[in-house]
Protein backbone atom coordinates (compact mmCIF):
# COMPACT_ATOMS: atom_id res chain seq x y z
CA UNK A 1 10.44 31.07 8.28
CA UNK A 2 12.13 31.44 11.74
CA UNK A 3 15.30 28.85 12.20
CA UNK A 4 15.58 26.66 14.97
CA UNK A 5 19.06 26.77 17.19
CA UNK A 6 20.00 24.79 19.71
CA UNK A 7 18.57 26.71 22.05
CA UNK A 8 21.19 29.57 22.52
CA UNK A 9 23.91 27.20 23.94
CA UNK A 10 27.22 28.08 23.26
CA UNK A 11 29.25 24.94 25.21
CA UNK A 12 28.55 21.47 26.25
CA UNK A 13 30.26 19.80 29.11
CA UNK A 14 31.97 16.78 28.06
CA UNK A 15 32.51 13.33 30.58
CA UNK A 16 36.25 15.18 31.41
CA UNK A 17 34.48 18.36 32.67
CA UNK A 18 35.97 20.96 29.80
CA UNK A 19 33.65 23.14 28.55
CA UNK A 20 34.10 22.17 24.74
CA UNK A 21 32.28 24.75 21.76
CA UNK A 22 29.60 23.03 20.16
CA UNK A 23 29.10 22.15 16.86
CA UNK A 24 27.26 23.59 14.43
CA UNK A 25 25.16 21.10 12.41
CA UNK A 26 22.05 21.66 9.30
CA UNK A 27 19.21 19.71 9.56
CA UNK A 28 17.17 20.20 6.62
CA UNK A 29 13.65 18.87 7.08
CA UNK A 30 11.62 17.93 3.44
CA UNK A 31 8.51 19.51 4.64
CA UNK A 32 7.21 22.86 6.83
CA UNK A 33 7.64 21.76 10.65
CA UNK A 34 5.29 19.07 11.66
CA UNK A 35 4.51 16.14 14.07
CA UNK A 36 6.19 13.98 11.36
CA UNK A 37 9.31 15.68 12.41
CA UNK A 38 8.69 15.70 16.17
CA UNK A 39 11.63 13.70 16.88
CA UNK A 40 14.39 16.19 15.90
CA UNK A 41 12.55 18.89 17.64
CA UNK A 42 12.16 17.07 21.00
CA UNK A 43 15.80 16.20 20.45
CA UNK A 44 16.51 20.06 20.60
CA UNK A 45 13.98 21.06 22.81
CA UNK A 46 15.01 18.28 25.45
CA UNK A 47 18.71 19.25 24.89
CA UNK A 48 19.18 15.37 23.71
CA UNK A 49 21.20 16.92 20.69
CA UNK A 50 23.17 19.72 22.86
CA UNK A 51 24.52 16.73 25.10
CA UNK A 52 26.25 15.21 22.66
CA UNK A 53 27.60 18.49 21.91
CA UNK A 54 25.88 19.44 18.82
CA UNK A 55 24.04 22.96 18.29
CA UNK A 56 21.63 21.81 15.62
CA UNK A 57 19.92 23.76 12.61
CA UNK A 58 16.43 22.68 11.93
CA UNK A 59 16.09 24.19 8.52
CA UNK A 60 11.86 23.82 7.78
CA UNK A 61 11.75 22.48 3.79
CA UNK A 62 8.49 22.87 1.67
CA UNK A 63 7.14 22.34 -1.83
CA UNK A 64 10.49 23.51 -3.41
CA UNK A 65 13.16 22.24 -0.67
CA UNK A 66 15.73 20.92 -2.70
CA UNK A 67 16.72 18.39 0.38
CA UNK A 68 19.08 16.00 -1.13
CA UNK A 69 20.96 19.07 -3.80
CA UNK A 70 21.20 20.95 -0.21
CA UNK A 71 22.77 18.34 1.18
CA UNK A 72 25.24 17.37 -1.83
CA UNK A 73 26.53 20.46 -2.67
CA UNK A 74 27.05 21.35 1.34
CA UNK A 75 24.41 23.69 1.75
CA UNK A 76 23.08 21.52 4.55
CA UNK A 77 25.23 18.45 6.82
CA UNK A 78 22.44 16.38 7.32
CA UNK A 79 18.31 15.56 5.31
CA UNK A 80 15.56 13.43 5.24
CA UNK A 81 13.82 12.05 3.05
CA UNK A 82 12.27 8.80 1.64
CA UNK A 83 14.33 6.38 0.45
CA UNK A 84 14.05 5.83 -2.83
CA UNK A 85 15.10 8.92 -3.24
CA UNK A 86 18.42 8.52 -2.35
CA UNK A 87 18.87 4.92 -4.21
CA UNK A 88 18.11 7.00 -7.64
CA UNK A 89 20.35 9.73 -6.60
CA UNK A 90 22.75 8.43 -6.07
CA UNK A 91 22.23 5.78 -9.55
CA UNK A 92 22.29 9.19 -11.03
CA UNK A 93 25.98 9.97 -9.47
CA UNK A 94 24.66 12.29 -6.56
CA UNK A 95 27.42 10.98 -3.79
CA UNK A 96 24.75 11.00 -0.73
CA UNK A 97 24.55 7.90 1.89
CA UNK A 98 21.36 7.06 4.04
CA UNK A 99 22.92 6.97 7.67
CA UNK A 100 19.84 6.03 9.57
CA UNK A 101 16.04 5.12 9.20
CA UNK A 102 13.21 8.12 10.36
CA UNK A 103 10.70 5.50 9.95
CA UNK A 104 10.32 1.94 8.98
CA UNK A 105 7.52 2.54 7.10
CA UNK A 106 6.93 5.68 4.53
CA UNK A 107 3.66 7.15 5.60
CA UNK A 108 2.83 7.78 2.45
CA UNK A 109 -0.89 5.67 1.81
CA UNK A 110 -4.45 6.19 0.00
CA UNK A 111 -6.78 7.94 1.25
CA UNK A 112 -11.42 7.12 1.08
CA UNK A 113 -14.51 7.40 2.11
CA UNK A 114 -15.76 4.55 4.26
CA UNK A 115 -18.96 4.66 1.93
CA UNK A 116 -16.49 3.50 -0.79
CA UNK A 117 -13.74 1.61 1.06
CA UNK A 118 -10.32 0.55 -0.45
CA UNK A 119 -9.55 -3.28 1.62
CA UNK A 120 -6.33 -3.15 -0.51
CA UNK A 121 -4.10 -1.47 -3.24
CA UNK A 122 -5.65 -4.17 -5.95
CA UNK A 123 -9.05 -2.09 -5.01
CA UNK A 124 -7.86 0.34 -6.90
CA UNK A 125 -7.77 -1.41 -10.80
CA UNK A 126 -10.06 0.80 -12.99
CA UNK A 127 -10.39 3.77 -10.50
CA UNK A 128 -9.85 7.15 -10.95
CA UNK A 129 -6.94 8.41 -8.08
CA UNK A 130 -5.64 11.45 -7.50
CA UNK A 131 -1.73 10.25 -7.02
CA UNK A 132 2.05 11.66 -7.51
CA UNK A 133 2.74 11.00 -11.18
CA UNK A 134 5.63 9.60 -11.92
CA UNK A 135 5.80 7.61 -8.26
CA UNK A 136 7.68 4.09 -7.96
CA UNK A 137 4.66 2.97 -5.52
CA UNK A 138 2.44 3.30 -8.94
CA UNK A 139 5.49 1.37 -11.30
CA UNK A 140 4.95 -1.74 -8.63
CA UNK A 141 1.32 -1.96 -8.54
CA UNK A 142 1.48 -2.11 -12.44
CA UNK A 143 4.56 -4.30 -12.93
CA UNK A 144 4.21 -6.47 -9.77
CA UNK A 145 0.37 -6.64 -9.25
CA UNK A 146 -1.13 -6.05 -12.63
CA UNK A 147 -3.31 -3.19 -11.19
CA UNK A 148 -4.02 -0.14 -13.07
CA UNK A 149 -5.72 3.25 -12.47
CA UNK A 150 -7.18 6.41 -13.78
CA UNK A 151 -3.91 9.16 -12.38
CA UNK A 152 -5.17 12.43 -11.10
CA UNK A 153 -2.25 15.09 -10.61
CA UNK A 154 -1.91 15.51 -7.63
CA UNK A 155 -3.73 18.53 -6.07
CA UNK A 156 -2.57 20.45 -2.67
CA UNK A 157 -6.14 21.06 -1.36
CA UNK A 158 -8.97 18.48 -0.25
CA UNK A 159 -12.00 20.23 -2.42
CA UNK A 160 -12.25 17.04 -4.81
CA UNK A 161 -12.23 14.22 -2.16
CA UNK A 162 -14.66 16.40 -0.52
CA UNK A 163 -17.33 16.62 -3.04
CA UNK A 164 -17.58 13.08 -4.03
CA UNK A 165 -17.19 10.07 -1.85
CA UNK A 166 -15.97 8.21 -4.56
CA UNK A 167 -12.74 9.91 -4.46
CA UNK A 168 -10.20 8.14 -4.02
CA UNK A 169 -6.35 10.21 -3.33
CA UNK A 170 -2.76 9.85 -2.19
CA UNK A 171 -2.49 11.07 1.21
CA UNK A 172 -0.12 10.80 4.37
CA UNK A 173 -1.87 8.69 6.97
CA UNK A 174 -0.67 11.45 9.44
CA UNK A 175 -1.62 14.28 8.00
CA UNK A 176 -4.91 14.86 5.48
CA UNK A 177 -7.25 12.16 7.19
CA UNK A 178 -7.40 14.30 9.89
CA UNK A 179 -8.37 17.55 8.20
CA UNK A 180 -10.77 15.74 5.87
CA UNK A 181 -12.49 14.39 8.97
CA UNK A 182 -12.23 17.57 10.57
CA UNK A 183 -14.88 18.44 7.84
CA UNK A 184 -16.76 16.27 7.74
CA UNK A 185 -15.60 12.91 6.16
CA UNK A 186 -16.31 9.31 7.07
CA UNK A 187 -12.21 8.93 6.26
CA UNK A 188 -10.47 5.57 5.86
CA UNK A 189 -6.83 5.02 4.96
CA UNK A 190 -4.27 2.43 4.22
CA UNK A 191 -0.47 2.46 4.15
CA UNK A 192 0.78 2.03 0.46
CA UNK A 193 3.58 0.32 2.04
CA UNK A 194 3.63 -3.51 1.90
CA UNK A 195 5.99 -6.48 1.67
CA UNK A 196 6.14 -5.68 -1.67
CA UNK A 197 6.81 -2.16 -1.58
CA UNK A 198 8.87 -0.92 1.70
CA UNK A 199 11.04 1.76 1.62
CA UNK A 200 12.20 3.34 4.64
CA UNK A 201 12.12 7.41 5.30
CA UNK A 202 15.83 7.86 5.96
CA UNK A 203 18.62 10.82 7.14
CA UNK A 204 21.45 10.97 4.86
CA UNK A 205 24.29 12.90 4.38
CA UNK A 206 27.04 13.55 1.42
CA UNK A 207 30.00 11.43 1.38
CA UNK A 208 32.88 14.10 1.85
CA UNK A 209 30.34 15.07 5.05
CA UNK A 210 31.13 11.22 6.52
CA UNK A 211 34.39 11.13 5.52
CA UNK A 212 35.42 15.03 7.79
CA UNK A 213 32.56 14.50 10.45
CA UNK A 214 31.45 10.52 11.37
CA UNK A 215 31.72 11.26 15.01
CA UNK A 216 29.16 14.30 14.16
CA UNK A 217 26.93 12.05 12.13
CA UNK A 218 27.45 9.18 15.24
CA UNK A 219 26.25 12.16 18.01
CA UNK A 220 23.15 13.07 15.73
CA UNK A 221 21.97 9.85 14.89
CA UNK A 222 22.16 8.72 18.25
CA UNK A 223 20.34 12.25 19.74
CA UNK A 224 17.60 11.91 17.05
CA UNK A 225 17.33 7.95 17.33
CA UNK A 226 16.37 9.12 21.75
CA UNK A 227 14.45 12.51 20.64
CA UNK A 228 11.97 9.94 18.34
CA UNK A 229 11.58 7.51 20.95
CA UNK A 230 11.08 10.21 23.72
CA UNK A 231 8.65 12.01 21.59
CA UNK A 232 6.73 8.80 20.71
CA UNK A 233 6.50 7.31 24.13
CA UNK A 234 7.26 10.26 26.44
CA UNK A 235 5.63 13.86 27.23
CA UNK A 236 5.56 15.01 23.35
CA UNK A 237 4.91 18.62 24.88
CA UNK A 238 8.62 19.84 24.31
CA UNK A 239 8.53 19.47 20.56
CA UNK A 240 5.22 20.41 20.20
CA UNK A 241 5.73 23.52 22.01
CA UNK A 242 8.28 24.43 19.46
CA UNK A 243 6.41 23.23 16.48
CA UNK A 244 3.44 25.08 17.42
CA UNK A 245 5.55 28.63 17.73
CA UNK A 246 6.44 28.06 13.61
CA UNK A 247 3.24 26.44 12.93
CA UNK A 248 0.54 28.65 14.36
CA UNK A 249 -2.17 27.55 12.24
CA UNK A 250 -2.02 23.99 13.16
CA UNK A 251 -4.79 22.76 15.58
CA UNK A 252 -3.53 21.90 18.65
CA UNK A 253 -5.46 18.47 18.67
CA UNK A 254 -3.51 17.70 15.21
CA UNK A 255 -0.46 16.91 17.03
CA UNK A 256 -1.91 14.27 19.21
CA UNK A 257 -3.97 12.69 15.86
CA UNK A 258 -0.23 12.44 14.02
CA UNK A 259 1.69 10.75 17.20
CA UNK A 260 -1.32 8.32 17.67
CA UNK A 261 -1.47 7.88 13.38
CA UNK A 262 2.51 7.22 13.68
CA UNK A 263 2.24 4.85 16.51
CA UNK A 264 -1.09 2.93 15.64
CA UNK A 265 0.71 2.24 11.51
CA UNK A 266 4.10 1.74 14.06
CA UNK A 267 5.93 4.32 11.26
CA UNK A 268 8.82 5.30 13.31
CA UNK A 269 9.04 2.31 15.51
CA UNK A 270 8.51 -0.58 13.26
CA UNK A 271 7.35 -3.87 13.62
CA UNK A 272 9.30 -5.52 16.77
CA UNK A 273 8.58 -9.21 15.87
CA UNK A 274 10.40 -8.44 12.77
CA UNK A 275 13.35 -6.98 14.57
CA UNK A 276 12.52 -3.58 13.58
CA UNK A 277 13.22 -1.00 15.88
CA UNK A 278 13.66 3.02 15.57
CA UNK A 279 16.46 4.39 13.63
CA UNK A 280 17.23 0.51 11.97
CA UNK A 281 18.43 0.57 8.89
CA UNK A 282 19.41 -3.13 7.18
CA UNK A 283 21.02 -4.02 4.37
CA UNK A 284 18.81 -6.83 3.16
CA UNK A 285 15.63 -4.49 3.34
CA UNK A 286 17.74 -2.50 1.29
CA UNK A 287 18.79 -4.73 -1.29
CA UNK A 288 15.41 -6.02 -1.69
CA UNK A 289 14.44 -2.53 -2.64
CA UNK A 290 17.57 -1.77 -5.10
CA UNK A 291 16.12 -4.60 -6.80
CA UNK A 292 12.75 -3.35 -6.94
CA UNK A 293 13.89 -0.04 -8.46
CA UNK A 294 15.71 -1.92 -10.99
CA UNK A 295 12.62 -4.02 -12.07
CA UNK A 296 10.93 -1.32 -12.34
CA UNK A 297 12.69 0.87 -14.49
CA UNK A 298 13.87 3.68 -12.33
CA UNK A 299 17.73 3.43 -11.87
CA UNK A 300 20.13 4.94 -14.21
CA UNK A 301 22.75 2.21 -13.20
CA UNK A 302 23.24 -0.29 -10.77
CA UNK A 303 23.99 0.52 -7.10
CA UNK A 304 25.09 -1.68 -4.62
CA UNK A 305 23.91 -1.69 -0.72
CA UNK A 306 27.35 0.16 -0.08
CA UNK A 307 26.66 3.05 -2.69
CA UNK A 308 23.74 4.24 -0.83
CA UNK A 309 24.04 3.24 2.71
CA UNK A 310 26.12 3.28 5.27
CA UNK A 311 25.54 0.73 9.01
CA UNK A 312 28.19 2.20 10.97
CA UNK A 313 26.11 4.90 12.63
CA UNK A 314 23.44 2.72 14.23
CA UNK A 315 22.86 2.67 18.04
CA UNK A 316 23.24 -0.19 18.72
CA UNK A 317 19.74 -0.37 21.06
CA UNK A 318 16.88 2.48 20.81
CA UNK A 319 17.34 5.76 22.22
CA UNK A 320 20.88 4.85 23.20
């Protein structure tokens, strides 16, 4: 898998005028490149990211990407990923710090037939669903709302939820609705997100990262905080241009279904009569969900907000 550089430039042009070498910066992704990740690669392709003078490394993850050991052990400056992940990390002594919110909402949801519909998660007591074993969003629908299912490991293909329209399967709302109704399917989904349940998908780095470079974590935020909003609400054709040269089996009409999925479920943007706004992180949402881990059984120890997060790195409006 090709790497993406920031575009073979070599200087930026600070506000003084003196050409100034840029600086090199990891990126690793938790996934192959995708719409989900349009916002870092409209960041490069738009030159958002070489303006504040960084020359960014989009490294593309996948089944076995390793995001947040990358990122500890300095194989990488910078991940995503969701985050829970990083509260039980770093419960488990892994020094890593969310810096900044990809989206408000995970996209993470379940997956039907309209024949069968699912109104709700409590629709699913006494099914059979193909899920992630072992995931927190299944510990809260048992502890919190009494509802229990049949688990199916989860499979990488759609054969199963094609063949019987009871299916029922763990999906991402931006990703396998589309194929499944590309073949056929009467597809319905909902967000497993909820007021109960609501972590964020996050970009973190290690602690001794912040400590040497905050003013390269600042510059990135703020670059990938404008490349989401530009790719969300702009011309998405930069990114996609770029996605589509590593991801030439993608359809091209899959990259329109993901922006419209992430804007219509307002993923990346949030809800703005909540406040919520691209790149927020806050530390009551986080709190609430330290405590959610912890009543569920998942932490190793306790964590505070400041173990896990960090609020200095916020713009302080989107896309500036």
């Amino acid at each position: 898998m090709a790497f993406l550089t920031g575009c073979g430039k070599n200087a930026a042009e600070p506000a003084s005028g003196v050409p100034t070498a840029l600086v090199k910066v990891r990126f690793q992704t938790d996934w192959f490149p995708q719409p989900e990740h349009g916002g870092y690669y409209q960041a490069l392709a738009k030159g958002y990211y070489a303006a504040e003078g960084l020359d960014v490394e989009i490294i593309p993850g996948g089944p076995n990407a390793q995001v947040m050991a990358k990122v500890a052990t300095g194989r990488a400056d910078l991940g995503m990923t969701n985050g829970d992940d990083v509260i039980v990390a770093v419960a488990r002594g892994v020094p890593l710090k969310m810096v900044a919110a990809e989206m408000q909402r995970d996209a993470q949801g379940i997956m039907f037939h309209e024949e069968h519909p699912v109104a709700s998660l409590r629709d699913l007591n006494g099914r059979t669903v193909m899920a992630g074993a072992g995931s927190v969003w299944i510990k809260v629908l048992e502890k919190k709302l009494g509802v229990r299912f049949n688990l199916l490991p989860l499979a990488g293909d759609l054969a199963r939820f094609m063949n019987d329209q009871n299916f029922v399967q763990q999906c991402f709302v931006t990703n396998e609705p589309y194929f499944a109704r590309r073949r056929g399917a009467n597809v319905g989904a909902i967000l497993i997100a909820s007021d109960d349940y609501a972590p964020y998908r996050v970009m973190f780095a290690s602690n001794a990262y912040l400590a040497k470079r905050p003013d390269v974590v600042r510059r990135f935020v703020r670059a990938s905080v404008k490349g989401w909003t530009d790719y969300l609400t702009g011309d998405p054709a930069p990114a996609n241009a770029l996605l589509k040269k590593l991801r030439p089996d993608l359809p091209d009409d899959f990259f329109a279904s993901s922006i419209r999925a992430m804007n219509d479920y307002r993923l990346v943007a949030g809800d703005p009569q909540r406040g919520e706004r691209i790149g927020l992180l806050t530390p009551a949402r986080i709190e609430k969900q330290i405590g959610l881990l912890r009543e569920v059984g998942v932490l190793d120890k306790p964590v505070a907000v400041g173990d896990v997060a960090t609020f200095e790195f916020l713009p302080q409006q989107t896309g500036k």
